[in-house]
PDB file of N, CA and C in Angstrom:
ATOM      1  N   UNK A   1      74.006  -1.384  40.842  1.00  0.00           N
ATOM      2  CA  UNK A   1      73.895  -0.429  41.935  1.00  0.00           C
ATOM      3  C   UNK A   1      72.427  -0.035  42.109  1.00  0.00           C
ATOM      4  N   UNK A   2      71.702  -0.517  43.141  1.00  0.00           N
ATOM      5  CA  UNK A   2      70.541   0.569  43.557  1.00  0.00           C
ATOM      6  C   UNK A   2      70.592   1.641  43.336  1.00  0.00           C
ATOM      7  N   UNK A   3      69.223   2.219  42.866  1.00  0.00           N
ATOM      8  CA  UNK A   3      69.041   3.781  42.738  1.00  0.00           C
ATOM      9  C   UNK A   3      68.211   4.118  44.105  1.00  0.00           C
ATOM     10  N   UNK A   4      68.694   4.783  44.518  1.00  0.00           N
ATOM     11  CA  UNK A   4      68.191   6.105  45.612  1.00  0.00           C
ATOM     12  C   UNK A   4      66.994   6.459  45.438  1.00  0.00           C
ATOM     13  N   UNK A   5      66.474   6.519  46.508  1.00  0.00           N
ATOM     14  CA  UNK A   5      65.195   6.625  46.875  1.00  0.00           C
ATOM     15  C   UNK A   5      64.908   8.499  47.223  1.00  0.00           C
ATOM     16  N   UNK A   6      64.299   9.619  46.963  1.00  0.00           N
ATOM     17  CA  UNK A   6      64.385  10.705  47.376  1.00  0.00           C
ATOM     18  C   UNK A   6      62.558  10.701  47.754  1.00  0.00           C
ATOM     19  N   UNK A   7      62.518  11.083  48.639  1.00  0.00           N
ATOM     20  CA  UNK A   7      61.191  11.445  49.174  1.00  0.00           C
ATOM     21  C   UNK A   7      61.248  12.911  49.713  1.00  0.00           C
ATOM     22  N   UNK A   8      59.598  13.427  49.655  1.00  0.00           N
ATOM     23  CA  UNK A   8      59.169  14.729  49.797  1.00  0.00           C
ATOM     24  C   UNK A   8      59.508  15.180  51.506  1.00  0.00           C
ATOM     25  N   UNK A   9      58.808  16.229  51.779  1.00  0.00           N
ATOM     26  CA  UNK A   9      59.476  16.746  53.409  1.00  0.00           C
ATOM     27  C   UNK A   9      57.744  15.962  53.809  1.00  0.00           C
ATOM     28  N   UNK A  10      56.329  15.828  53.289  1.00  0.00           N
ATOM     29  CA  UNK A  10      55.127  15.447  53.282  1.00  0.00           C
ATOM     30  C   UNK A  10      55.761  13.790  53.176  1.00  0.00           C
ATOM     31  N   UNK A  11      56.461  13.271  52.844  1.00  0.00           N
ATOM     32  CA  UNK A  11      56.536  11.769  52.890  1.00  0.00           C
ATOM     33  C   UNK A  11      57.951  11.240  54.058  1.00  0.00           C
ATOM     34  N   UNK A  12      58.668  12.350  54.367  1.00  0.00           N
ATOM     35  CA  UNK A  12      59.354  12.640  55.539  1.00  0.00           C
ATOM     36  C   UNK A  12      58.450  12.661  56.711  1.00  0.00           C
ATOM     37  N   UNK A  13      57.388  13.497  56.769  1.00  0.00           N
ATOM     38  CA  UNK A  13      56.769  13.784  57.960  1.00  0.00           C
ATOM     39  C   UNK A  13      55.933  12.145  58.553  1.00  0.00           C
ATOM     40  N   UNK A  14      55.300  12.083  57.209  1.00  0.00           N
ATOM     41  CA  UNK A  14      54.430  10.578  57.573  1.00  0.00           C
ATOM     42  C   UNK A  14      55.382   9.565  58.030  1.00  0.00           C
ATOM     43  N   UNK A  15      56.496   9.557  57.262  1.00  0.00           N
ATOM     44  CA  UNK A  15      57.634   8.114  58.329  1.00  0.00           C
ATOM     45  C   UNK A  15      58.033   8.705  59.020  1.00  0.00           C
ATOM     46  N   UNK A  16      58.427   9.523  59.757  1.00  0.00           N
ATOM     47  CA  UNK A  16      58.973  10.103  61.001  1.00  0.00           C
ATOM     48  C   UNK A  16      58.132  10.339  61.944  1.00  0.00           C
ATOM     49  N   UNK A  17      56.627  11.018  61.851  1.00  0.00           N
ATOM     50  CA  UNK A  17      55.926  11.627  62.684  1.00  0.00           C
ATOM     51  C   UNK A  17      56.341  12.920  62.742  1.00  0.00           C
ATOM     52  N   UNK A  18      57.293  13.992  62.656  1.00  0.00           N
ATOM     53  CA  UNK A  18      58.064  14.777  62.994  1.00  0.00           C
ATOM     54  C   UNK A  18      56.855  15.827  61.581  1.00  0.00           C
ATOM     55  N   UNK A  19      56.334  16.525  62.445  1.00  0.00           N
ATOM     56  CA  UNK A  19      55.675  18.040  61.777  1.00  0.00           C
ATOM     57  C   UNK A  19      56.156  18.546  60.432  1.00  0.00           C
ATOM     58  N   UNK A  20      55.311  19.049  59.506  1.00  0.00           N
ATOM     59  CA  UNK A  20      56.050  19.502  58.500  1.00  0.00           C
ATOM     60  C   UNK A  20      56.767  20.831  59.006  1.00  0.00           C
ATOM     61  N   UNK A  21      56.310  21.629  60.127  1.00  0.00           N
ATOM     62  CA  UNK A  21      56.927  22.918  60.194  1.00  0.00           C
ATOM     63  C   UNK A  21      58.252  22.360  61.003  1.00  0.00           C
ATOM     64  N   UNK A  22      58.048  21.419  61.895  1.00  0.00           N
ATOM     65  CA  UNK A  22      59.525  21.477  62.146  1.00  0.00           C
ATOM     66  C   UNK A  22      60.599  20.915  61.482  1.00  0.00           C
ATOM     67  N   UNK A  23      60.121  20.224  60.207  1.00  0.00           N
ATOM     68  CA  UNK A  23      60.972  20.010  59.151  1.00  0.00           C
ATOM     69  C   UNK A  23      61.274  21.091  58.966  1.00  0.00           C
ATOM     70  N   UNK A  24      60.764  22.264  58.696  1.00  0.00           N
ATOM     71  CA  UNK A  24      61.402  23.569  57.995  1.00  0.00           C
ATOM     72  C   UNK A  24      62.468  24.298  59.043  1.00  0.00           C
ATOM     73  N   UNK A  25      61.537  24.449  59.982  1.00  0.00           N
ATOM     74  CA  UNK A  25      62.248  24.742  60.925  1.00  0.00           C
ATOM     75  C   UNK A  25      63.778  24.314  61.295  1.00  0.00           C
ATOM     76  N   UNK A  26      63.434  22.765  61.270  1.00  0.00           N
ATOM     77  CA  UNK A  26      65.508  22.688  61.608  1.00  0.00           C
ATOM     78  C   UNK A  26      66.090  22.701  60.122  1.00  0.00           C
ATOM     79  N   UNK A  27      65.596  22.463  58.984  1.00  0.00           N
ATOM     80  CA  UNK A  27      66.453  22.995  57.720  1.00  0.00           C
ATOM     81  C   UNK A  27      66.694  24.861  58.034  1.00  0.00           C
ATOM     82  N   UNK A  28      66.205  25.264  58.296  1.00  0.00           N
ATOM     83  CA  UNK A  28      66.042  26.717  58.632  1.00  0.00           C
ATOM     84  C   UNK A  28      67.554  26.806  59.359  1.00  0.00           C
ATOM     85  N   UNK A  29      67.459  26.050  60.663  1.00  0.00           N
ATOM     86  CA  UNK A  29      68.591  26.419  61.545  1.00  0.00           C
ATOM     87  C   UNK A  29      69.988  25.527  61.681  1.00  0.00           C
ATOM     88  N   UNK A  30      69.553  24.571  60.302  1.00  0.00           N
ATOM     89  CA  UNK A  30      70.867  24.088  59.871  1.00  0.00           C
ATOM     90  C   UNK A  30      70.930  22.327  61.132  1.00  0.00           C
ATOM     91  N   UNK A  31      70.072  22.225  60.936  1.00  0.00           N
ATOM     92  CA  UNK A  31      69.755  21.020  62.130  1.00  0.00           C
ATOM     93  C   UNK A  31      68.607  19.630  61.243  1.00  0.00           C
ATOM     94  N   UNK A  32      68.834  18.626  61.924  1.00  0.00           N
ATOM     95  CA  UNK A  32      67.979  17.826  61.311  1.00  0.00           C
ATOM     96  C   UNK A  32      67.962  17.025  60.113  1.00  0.00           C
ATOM     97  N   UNK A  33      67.500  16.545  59.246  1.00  0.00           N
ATOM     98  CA  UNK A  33      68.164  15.300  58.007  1.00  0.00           C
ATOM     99  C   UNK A  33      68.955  16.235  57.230  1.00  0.00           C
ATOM    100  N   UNK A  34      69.738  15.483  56.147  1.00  0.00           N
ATOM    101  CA  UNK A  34      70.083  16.080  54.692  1.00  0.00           C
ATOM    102  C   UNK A  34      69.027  16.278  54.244  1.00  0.00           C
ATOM    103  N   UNK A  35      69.372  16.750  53.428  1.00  0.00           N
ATOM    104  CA  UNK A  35      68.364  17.533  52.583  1.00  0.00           C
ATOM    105  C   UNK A  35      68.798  18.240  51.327  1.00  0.00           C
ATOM    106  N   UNK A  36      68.074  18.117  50.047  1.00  0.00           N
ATOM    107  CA  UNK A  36      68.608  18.987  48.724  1.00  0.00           C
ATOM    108  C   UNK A  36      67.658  19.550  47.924  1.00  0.00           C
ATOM    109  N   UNK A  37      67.859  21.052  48.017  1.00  0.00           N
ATOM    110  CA  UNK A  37      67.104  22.142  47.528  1.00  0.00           C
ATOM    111  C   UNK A  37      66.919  22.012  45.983  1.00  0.00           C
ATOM    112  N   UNK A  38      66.015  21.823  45.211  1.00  0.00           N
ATOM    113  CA  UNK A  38      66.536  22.529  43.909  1.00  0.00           C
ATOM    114  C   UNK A  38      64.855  23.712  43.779  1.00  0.00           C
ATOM    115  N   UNK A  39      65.124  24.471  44.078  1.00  0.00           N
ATOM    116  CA  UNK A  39      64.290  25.825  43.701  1.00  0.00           C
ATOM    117  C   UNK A  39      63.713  25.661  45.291  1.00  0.00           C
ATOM    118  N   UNK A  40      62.511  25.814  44.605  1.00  0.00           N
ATOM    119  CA  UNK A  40      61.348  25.217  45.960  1.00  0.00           C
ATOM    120  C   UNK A  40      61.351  23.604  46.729  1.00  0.00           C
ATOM    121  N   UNK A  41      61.386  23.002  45.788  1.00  0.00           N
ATOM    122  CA  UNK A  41      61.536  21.390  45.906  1.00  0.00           C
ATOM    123  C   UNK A  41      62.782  21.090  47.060  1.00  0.00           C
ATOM    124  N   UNK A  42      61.877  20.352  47.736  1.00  0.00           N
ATOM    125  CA  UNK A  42      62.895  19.814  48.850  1.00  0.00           C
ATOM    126  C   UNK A  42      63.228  18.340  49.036  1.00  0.00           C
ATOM    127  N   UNK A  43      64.345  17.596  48.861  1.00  0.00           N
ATOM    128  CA  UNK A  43      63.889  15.908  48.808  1.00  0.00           C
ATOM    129  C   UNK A  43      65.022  15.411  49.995  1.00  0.00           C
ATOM    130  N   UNK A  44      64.138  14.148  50.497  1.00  0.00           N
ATOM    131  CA  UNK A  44      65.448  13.899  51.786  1.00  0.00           C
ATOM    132  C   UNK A  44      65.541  12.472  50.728  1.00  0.00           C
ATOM    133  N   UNK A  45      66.861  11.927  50.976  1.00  0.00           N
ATOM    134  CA  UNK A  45      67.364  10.005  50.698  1.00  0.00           C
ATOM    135  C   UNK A  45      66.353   9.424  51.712  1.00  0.00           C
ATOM    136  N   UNK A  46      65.607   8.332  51.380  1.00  0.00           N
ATOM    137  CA  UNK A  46      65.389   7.659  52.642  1.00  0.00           C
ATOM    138  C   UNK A  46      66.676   7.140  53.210  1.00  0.00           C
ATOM    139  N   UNK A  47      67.549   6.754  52.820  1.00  0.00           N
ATOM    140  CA  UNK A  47      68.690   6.085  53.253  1.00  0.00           C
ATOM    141  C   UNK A  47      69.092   6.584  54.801  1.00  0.00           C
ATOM    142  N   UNK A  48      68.967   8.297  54.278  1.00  0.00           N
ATOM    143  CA  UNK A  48      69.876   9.472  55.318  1.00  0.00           C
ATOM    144  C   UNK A  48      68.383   9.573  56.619  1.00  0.00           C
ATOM    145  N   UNK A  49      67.853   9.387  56.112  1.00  0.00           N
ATOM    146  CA  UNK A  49      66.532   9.364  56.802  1.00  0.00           C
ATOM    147  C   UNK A  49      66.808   8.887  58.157  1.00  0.00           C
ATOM    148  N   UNK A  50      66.617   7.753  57.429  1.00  0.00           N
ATOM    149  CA  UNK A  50      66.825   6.190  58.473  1.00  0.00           C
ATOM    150  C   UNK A  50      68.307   6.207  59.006  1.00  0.00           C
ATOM    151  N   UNK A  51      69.306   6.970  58.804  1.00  0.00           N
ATOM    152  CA  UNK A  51      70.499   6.574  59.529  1.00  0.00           C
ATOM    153  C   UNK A  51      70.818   7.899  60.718  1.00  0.00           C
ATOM    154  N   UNK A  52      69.965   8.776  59.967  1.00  0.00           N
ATOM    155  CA  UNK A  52      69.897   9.615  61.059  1.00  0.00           C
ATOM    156  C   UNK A  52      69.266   9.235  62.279  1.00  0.00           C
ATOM    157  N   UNK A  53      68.001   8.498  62.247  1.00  0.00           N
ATOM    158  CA  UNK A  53      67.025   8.127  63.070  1.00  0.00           C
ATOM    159  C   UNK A  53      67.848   7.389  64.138  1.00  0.00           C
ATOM    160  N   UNK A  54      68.591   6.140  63.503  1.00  0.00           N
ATOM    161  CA  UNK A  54      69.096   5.046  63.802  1.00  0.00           C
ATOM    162  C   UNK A  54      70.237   5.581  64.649  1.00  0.00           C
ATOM    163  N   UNK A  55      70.934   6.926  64.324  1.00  0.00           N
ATOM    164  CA  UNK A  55      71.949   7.178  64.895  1.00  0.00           C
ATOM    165  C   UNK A  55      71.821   7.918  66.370  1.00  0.00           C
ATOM    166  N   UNK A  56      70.423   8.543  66.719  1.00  0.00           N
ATOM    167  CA  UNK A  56      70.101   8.831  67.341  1.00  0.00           C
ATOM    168  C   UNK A  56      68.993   8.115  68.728  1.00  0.00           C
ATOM    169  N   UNK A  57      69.307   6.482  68.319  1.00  0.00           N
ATOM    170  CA  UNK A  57      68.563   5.422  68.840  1.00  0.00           C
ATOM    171  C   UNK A  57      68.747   5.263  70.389  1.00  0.00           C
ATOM    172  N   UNK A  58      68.338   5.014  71.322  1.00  0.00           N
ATOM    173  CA  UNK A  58      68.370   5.129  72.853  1.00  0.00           C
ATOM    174  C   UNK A  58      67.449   3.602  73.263  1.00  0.00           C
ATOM    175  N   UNK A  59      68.622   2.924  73.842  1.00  0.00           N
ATOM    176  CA  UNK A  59      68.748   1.715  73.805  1.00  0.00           C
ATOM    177  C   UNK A  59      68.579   1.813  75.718  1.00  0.00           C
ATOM    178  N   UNK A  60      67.679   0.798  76.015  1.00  0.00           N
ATOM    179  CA  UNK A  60      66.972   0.910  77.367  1.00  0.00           C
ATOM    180  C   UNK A  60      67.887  -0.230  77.975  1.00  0.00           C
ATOM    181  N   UNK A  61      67.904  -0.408  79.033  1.00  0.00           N
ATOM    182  CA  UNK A  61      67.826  -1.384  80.096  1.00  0.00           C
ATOM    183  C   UNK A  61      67.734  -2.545  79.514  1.00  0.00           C
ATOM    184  N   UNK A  62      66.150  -2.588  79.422  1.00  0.00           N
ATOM    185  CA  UNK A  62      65.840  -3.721  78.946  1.00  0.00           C
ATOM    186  C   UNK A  62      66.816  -4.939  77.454  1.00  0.00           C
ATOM    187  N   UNK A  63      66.724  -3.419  76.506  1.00  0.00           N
ATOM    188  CA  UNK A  63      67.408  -4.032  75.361  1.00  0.00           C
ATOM    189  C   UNK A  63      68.496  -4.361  76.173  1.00  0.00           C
ATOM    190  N   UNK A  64      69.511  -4.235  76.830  1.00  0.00           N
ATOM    191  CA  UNK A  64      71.159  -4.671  76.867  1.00  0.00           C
ATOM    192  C   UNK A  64      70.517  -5.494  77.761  1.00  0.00           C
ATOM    193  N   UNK A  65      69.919  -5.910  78.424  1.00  0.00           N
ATOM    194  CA  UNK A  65      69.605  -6.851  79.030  1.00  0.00           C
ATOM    195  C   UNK A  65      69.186  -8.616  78.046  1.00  0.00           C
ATOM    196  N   UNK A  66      68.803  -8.048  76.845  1.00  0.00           N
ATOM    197  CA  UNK A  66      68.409  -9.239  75.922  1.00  0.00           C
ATOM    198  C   UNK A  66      69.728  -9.905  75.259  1.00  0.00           C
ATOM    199  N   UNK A  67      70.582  -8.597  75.306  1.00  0.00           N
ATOM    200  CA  UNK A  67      71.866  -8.528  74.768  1.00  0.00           C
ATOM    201  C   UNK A  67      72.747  -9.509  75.473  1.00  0.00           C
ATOM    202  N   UNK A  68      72.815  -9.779  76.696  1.00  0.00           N
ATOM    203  CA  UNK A  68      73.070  -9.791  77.723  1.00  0.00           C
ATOM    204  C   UNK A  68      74.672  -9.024  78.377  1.00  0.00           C
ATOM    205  N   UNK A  69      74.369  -8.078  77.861  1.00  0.00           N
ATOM    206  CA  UNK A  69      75.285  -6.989  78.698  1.00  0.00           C
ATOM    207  C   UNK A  69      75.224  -6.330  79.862  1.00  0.00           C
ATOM    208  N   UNK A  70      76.582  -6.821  80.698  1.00  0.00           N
ATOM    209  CA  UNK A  70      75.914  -6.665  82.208  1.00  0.00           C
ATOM    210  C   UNK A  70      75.636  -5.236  82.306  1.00  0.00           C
ATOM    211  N   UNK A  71      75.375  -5.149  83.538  1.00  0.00           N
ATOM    212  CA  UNK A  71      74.633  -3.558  84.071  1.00  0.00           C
ATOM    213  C   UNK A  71      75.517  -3.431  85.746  1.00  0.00           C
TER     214      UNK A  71
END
């Protein structure tokens, strides 16, 4: 079994682009990756990372067009 990958909300921000404050920010309002507290320490899975990203993907024209799914 692979072991899990946990990265910082600072190694979150650099693969996402996404601000460190608005990392806090949507943990704040209950929005945005998993995430697991232990004290101060904050770590996301890359796994959850990337499937969040992925789940939120917006697929153009173009792509279903390569696809070839009509329009």
């Amino acid at each position: 079994m692979a072991e899990k990958k946990w990265i910082s909300e600072k190694e979150v921000e650099a693969m996402t682009g996404r601000k460190l404050q608005t990392l806090r920010n949507d943990r704040f309002h209950g929005r945005g990756f998993p995430y697991v507290k232990n004290g101060k320490s904050v770590r996301y899975l890359v796994d959850d990372v990337v499937a969040f990203m992925e789940a939120r993907r917006i697929s153009t024209s173009d792509d279903l067009q390569k696809q070839n799914v009509p329009l």
